[in-house]
Protein backbone atom coordinates (compact mmCIF):
# COMPACT_ATOMS: atom_id res chain seq x y z
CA UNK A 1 -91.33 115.68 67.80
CA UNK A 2 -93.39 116.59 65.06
CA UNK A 3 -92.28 118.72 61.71
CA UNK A 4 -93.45 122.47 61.58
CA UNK A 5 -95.88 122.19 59.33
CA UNK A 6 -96.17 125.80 57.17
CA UNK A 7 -98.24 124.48 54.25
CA UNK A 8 -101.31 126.33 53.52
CA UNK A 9 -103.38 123.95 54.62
CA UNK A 10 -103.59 122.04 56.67
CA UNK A 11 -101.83 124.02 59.48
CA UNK A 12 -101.42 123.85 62.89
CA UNK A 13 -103.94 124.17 65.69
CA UNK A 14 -103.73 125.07 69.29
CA UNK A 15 -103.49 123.14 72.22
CA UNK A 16 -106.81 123.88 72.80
CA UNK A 17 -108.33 123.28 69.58
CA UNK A 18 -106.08 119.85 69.52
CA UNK A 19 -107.70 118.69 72.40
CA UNK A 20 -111.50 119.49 71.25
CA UNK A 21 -110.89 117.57 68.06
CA UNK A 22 -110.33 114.20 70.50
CA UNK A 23 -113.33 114.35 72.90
CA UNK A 24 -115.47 110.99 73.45
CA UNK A 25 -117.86 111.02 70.95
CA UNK A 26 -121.62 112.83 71.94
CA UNK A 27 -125.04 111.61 70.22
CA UNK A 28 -125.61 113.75 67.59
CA UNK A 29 -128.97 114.99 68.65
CA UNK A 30 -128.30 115.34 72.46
CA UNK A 31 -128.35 118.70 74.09
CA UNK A 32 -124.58 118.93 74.79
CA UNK A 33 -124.18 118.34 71.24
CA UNK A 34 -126.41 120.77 69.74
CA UNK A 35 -125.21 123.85 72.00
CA UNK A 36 -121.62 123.05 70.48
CA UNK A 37 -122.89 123.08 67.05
CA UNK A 38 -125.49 126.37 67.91
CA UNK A 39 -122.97 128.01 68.88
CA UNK A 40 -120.20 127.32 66.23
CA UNK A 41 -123.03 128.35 63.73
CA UNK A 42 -123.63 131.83 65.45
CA UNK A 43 -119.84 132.53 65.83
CA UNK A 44 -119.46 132.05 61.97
CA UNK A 45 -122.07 134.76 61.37
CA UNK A 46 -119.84 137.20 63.08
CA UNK A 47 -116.75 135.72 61.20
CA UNK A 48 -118.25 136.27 57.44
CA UNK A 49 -119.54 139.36 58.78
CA UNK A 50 -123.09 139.38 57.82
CA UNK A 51 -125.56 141.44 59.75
CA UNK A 52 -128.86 139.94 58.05
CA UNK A 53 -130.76 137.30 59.88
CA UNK A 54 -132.54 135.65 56.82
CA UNK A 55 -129.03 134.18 55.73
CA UNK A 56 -128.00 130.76 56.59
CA UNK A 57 -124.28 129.73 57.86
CA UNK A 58 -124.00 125.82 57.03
CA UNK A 59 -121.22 123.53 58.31
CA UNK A 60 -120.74 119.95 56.74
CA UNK A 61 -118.66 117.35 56.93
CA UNK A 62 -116.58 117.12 53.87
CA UNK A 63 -113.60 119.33 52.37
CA UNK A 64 -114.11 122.94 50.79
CA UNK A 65 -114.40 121.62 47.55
CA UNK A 66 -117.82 120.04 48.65
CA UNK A 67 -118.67 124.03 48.59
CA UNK A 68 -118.31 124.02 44.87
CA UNK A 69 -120.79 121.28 44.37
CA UNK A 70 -122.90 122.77 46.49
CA UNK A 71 -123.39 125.71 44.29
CA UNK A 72 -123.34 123.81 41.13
CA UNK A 73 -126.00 121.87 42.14
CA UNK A 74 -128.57 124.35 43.97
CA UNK A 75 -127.73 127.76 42.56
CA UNK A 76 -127.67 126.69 38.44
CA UNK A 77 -130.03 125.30 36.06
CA UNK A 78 -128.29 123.41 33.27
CA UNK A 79 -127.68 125.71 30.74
CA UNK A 80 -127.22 128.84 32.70
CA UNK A 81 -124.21 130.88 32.26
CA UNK A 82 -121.36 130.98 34.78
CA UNK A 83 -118.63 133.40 34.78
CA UNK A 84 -115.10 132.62 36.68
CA UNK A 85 -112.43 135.24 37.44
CA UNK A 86 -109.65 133.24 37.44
CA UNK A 87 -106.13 133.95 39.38
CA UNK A 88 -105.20 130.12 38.68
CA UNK A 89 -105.40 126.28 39.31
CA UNK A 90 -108.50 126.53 42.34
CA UNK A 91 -110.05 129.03 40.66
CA UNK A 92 -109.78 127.18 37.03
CA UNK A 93 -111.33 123.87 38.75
CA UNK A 94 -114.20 125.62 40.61
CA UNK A 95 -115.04 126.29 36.44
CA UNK A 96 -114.89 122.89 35.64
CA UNK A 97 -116.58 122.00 38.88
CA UNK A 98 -119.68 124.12 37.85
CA UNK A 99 -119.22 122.58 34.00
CA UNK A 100 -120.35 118.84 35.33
CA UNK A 101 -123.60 120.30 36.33
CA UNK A 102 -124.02 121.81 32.71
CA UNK A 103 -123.42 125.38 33.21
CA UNK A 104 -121.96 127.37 30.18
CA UNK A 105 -118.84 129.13 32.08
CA UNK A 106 -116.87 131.76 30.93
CA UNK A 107 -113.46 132.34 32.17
CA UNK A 108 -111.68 135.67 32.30
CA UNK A 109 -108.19 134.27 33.27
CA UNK A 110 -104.81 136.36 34.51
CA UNK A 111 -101.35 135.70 34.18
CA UNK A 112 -99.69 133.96 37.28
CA UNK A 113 -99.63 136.18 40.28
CA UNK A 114 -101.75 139.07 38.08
CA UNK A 115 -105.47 140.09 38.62
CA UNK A 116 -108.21 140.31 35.43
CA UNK A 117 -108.78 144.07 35.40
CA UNK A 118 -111.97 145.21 36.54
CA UNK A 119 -113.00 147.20 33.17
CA UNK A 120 -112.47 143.16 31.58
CA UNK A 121 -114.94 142.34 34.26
CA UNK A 122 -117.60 145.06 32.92
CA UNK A 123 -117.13 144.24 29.59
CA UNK A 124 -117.69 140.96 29.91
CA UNK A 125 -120.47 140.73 32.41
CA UNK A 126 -122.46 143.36 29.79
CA UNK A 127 -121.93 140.91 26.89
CA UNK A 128 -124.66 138.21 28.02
CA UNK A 129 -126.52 137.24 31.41
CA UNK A 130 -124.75 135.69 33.86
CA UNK A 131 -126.67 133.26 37.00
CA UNK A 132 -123.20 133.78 38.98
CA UNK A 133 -119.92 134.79 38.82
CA UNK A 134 -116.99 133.20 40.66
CA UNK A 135 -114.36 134.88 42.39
CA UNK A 136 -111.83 132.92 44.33
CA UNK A 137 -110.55 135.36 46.76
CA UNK A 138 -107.43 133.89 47.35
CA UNK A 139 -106.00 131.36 44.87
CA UNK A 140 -104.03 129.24 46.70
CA UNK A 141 -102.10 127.91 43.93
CA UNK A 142 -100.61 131.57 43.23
CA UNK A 143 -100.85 133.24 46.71
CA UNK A 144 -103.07 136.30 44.35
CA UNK A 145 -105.55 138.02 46.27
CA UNK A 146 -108.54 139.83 44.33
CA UNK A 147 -110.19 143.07 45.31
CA UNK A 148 -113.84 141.87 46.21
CA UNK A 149 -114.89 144.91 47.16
CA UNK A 150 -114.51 146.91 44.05
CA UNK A 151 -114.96 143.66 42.35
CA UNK A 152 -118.40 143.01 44.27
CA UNK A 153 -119.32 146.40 43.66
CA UNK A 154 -119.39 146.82 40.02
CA UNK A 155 -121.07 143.19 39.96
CA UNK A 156 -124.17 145.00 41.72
CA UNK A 157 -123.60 148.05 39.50
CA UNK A 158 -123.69 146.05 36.16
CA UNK A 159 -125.01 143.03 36.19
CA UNK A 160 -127.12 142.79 39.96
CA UNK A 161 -128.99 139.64 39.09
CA UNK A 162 -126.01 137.60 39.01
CA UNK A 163 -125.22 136.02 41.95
CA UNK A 164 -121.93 136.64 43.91
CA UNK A 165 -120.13 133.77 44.67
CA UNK A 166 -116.65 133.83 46.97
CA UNK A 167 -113.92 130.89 47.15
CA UNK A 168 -113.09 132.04 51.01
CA UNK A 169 -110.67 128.68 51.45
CA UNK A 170 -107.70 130.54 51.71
CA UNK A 171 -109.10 134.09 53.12
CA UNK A 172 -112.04 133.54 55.63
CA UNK A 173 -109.76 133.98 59.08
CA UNK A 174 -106.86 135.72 57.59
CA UNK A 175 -108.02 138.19 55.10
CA UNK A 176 -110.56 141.05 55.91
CA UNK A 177 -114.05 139.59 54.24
CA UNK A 178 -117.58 141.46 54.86
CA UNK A 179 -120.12 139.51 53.93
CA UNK A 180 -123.43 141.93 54.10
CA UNK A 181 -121.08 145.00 53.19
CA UNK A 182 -119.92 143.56 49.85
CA UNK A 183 -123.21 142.01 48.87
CA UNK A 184 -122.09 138.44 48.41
CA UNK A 185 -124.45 135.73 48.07
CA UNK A 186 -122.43 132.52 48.69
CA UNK A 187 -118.88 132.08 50.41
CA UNK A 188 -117.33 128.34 50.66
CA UNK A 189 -114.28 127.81 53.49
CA UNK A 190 -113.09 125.02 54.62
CA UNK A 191 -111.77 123.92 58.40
CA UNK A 192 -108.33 123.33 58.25
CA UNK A 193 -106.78 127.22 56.61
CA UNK A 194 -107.20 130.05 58.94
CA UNK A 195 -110.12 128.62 60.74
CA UNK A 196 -107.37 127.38 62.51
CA UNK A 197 -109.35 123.77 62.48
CA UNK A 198 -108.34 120.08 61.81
CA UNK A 199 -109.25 119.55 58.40
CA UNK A 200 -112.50 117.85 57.80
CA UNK A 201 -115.41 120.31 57.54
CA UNK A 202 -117.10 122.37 54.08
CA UNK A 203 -117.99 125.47 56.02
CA UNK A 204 -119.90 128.45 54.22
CA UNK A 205 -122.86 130.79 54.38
CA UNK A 206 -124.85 131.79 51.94
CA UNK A 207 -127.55 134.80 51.66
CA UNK A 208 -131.35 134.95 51.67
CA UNK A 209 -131.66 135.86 48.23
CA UNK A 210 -129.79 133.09 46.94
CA UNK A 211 -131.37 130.21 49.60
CA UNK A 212 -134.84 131.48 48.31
CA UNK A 213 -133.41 130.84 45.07
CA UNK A 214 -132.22 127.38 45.84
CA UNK A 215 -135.04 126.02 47.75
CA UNK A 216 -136.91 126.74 44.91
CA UNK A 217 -134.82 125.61 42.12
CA UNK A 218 -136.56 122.16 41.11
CA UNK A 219 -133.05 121.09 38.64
CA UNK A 220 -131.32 120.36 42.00
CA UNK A 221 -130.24 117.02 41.10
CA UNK A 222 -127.49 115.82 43.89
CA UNK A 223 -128.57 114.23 47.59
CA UNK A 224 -125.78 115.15 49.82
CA UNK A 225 -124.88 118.65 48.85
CA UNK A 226 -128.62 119.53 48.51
CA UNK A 227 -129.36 122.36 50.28
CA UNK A 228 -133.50 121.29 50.89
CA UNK A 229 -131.95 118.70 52.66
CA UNK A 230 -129.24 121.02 54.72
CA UNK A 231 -130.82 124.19 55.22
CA UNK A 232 -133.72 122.71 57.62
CA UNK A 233 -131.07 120.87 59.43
CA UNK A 234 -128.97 123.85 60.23
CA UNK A 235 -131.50 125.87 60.88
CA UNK A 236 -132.70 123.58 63.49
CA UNK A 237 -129.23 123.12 65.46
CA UNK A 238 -129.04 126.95 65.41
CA UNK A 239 -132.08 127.11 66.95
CA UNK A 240 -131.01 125.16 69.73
CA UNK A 241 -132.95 121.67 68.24
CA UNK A 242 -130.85 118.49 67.31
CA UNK A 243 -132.17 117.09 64.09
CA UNK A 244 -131.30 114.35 61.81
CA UNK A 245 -130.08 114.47 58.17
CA UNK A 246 -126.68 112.61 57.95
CA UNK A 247 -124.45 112.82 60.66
CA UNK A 248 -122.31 115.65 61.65
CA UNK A 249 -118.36 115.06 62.84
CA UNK A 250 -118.88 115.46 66.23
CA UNK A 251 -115.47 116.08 67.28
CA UNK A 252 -114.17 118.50 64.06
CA UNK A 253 -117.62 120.51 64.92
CA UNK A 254 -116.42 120.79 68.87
CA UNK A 255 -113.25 121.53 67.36
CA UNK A 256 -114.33 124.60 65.30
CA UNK A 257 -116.73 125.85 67.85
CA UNK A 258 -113.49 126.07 70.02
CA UNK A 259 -111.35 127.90 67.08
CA UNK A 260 -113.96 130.26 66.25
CA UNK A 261 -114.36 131.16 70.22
CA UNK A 262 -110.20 131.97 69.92
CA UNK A 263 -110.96 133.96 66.68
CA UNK A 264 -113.62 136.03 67.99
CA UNK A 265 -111.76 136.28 71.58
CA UNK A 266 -108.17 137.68 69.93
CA UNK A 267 -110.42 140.34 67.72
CA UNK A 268 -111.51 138.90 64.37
CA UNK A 269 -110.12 142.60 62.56
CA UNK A 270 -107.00 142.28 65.28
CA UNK A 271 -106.13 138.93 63.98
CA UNK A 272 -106.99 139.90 60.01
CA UNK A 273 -104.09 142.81 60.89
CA UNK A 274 -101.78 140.64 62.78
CA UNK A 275 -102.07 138.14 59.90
CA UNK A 276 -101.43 141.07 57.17
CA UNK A 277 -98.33 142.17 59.55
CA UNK A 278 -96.71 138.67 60.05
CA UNK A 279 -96.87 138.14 56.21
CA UNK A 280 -95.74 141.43 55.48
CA UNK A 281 -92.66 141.01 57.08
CA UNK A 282 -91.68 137.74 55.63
CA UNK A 283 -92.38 138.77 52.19
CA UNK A 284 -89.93 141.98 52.93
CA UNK A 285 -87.15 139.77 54.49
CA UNK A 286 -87.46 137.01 51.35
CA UNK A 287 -86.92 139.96 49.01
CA UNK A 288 -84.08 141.23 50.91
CA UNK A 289 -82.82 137.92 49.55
CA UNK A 290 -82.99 138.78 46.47
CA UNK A 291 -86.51 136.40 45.45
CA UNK A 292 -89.33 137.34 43.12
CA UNK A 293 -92.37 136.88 44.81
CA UNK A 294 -95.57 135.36 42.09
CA UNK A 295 -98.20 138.00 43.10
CA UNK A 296 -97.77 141.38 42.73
CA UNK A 297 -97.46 143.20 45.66
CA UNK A 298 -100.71 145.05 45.64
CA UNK A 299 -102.75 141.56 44.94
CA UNK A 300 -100.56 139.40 47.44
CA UNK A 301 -102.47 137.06 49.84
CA UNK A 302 -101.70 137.38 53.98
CA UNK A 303 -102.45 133.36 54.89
CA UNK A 304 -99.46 132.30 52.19
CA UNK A 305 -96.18 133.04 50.25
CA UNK A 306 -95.48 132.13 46.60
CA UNK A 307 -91.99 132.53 45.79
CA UNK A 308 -89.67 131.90 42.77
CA UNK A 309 -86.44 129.60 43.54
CA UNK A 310 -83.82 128.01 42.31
CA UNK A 311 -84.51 124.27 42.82
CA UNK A 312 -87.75 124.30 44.61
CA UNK A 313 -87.52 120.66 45.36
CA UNK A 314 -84.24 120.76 46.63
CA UNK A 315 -85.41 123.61 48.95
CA UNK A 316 -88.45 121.88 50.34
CA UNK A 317 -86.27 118.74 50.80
CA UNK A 318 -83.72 120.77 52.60
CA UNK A 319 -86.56 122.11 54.90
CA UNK A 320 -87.59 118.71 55.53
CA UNK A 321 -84.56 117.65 56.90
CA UNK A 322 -84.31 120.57 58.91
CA UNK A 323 -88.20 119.29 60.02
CA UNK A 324 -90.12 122.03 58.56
CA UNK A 325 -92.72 121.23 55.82
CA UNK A 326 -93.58 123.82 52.95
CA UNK A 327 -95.31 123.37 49.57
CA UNK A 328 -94.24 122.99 46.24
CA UNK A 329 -95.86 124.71 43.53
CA UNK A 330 -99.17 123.50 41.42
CA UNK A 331 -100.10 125.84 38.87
CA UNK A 332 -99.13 124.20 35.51
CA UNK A 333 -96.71 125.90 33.49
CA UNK A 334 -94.61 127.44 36.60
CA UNK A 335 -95.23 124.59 39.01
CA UNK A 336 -91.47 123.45 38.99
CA UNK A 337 -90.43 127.20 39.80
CA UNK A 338 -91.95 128.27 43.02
CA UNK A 339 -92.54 127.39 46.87
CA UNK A 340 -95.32 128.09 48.78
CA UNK A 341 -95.41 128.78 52.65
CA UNK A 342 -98.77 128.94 54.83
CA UNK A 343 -98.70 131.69 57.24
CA UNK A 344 -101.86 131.24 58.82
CA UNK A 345 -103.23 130.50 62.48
CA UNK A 346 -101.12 130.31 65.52
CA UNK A 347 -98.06 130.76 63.24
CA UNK A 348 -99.21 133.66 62.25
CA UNK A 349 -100.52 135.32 65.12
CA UNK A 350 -98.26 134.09 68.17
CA UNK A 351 -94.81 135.49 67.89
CA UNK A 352 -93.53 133.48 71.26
CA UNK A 353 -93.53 130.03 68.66
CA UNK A 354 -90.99 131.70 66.07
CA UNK A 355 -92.59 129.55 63.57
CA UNK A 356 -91.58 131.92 60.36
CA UNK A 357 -88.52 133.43 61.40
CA UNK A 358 -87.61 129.65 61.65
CA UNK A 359 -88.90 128.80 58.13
CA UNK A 360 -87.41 131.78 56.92
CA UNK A 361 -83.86 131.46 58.37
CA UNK A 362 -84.21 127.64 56.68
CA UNK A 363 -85.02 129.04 53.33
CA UNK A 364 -82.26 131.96 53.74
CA UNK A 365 -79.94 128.64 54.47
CA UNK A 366 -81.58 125.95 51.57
CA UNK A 367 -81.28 128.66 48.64
């Protein structure tokens, strides 16, 4: 039998979703292929939440760090200025991402499990113009969870040039995101969080404002993650046309189409609340241990739980045994003080599988 696996990422799929990711392999232009991928795209419009036909969802093979690249390299000239919002390690290396393709970036950073304060924000986007700003919803490294609305909001208030530029990895599927509503420009997610997919797949959408910005911006330097190449592509399969730029993952595509139908088919805002309620109530019972959780409550994420311990290593090796997998901590400095735990998916949302009252019963027994 296999371990529970409550990382955040990857986690575990469905039955159903299992069994998409293994069909016999279709051509890549043939007309069973293309309504899979048609209609993956169009469920993913509903899932960001965007009610503007002029913006482009775009699904790639590769991880969601591919999404970083793919806005350093069509929305940025080199020299531009870049500002990050930083709630730790993903949203520190989506910074240095952006530096390779010679953007000046500014970081506003927070103290582990904190948020930058929004009149830090102003400030700072007044002092000089700013091509984008960066805002990692959920940093997975901390389990912190940033206010995009009111962030988004004075963005468009201040400074409405800049573009608006979401790390979704850890949110799209588990957190409530709006797209249109908030006025973001570009959001980056990957497969394998609560898309409830087999990792494999750099899935994101990005608005018509910004795509008329990158078609036209002639420093686009890369191949792969160039959106002249992409954007014609997806278009096409949306449209119900197989075309040809590199080849998709047939199977991970089938795979997501399926997840996204089980998404859309629970209630994307009845899944979002299930989510928030399933994490809620873990958090509670680990403090009725007596544990500090790293975020604050009013900034903590729903897909994941950061948590200090005694020992982390000797916790997640006592889960192991016990054949449940969790997550050790990354963010340098605290790393060797905290464990993470994914809630996300069908662990989250399906009550009948137990999956975090048994992780939490292991963890009331490992610390």
């Amino acid at each position: 039998m296999s371990d529970l696996l409550l990382i955040p990422g990857p986690i575990m799929v469905s039955s159903a979703v299992e069994e998409a990711a293994s069909i016999q392999s279709l051509a890549h232009t043939s007309p069973e292929f293309v309504k899979i991928f048609q209609g993956a795209l169009q469920k993913l419009r509903t899932v960001f939440q965007t009610s503007n036909a002029g913006d482009q969802p775009i699904v790639i093979s590769g991880s969601g760090t591919l999404g970083w690249d793919i806005v350093g390299n069509n929305l940025l000239k080199s020299g531009d200025s870049a500002l990050t919002i930083s709630t730790g390690f993903f949203s520190d290396s989506f910074a240095e991402c952006l530096k390779t393709y010679g953007a000046d970036v500014d970081v506003l950073k927070s103290e582990p499990g904190k948020v930058v304060a929004l009149d830090k924000i102003e400030s700072q986007l007044k002092s000089k113009k700013y091509q984008l700003i960066t805002l990692t919803h959920v940093d997975t490294s901390t389990a912190t969870l940033l206010d995009l609305p009111s962030i988004t909001s004075l963005v468009k208030k201040v400074s409405p040039e800049t573009f608006i530029i979401v790390d979704g990895v850890c949110s799209i599927g588990c957190e409530e995101f709006k797209f249109s509503e908030w006025s973001v420009d570009f959001v980056l997610t990957a497969s394998q969080k609560a898309l409830s997919c087999p990792s494999g797949l750099s899935v994101s959408l990005i608005s018509e404002r910004a795509l008329s910005y990158a078609l036209s911006n002639e420093s686009t330097h890369g191949f792969y993650a160039n959106l002249k190449k992409w954007i014609p592509i997806m278009k096409a399969y949306e449209a119900g046309v197989g075309q040809y730029f590199a080849t998709p993952s047939i199977q991970l595509v089938n795979a997501l189409n399926v997840s996204l139908g089980e998404i859309l088919s629970y209630g994307l805002e009845a899944r979002i609340a299930k989510n928030k309620k399933t994490s809620d109530q873990f958090k509670n019972n680990l403090k009725q241990l007596g544990l500090t959780l790293v975020s604050e409550d009013s900034n903590s994420a729903h897909g994941l739980t950061a948590v200090y311990v005694d020992q982390p290593g000797k916790v997640i090796s006592s889960l192991k045994s016990k054949g449940i997998v969790i997550a050790g901590g990354i963010l340098p400095g605290i790393k060797d003080k905290y464990i993470r735990i994914g809630h996300m998916g069908i662990s989250a949302i399906d009550d009948n599988l137990h999956h975090i009252d048994k992780v939490f019963e292991a963890i009331k027994e490992s610390i």
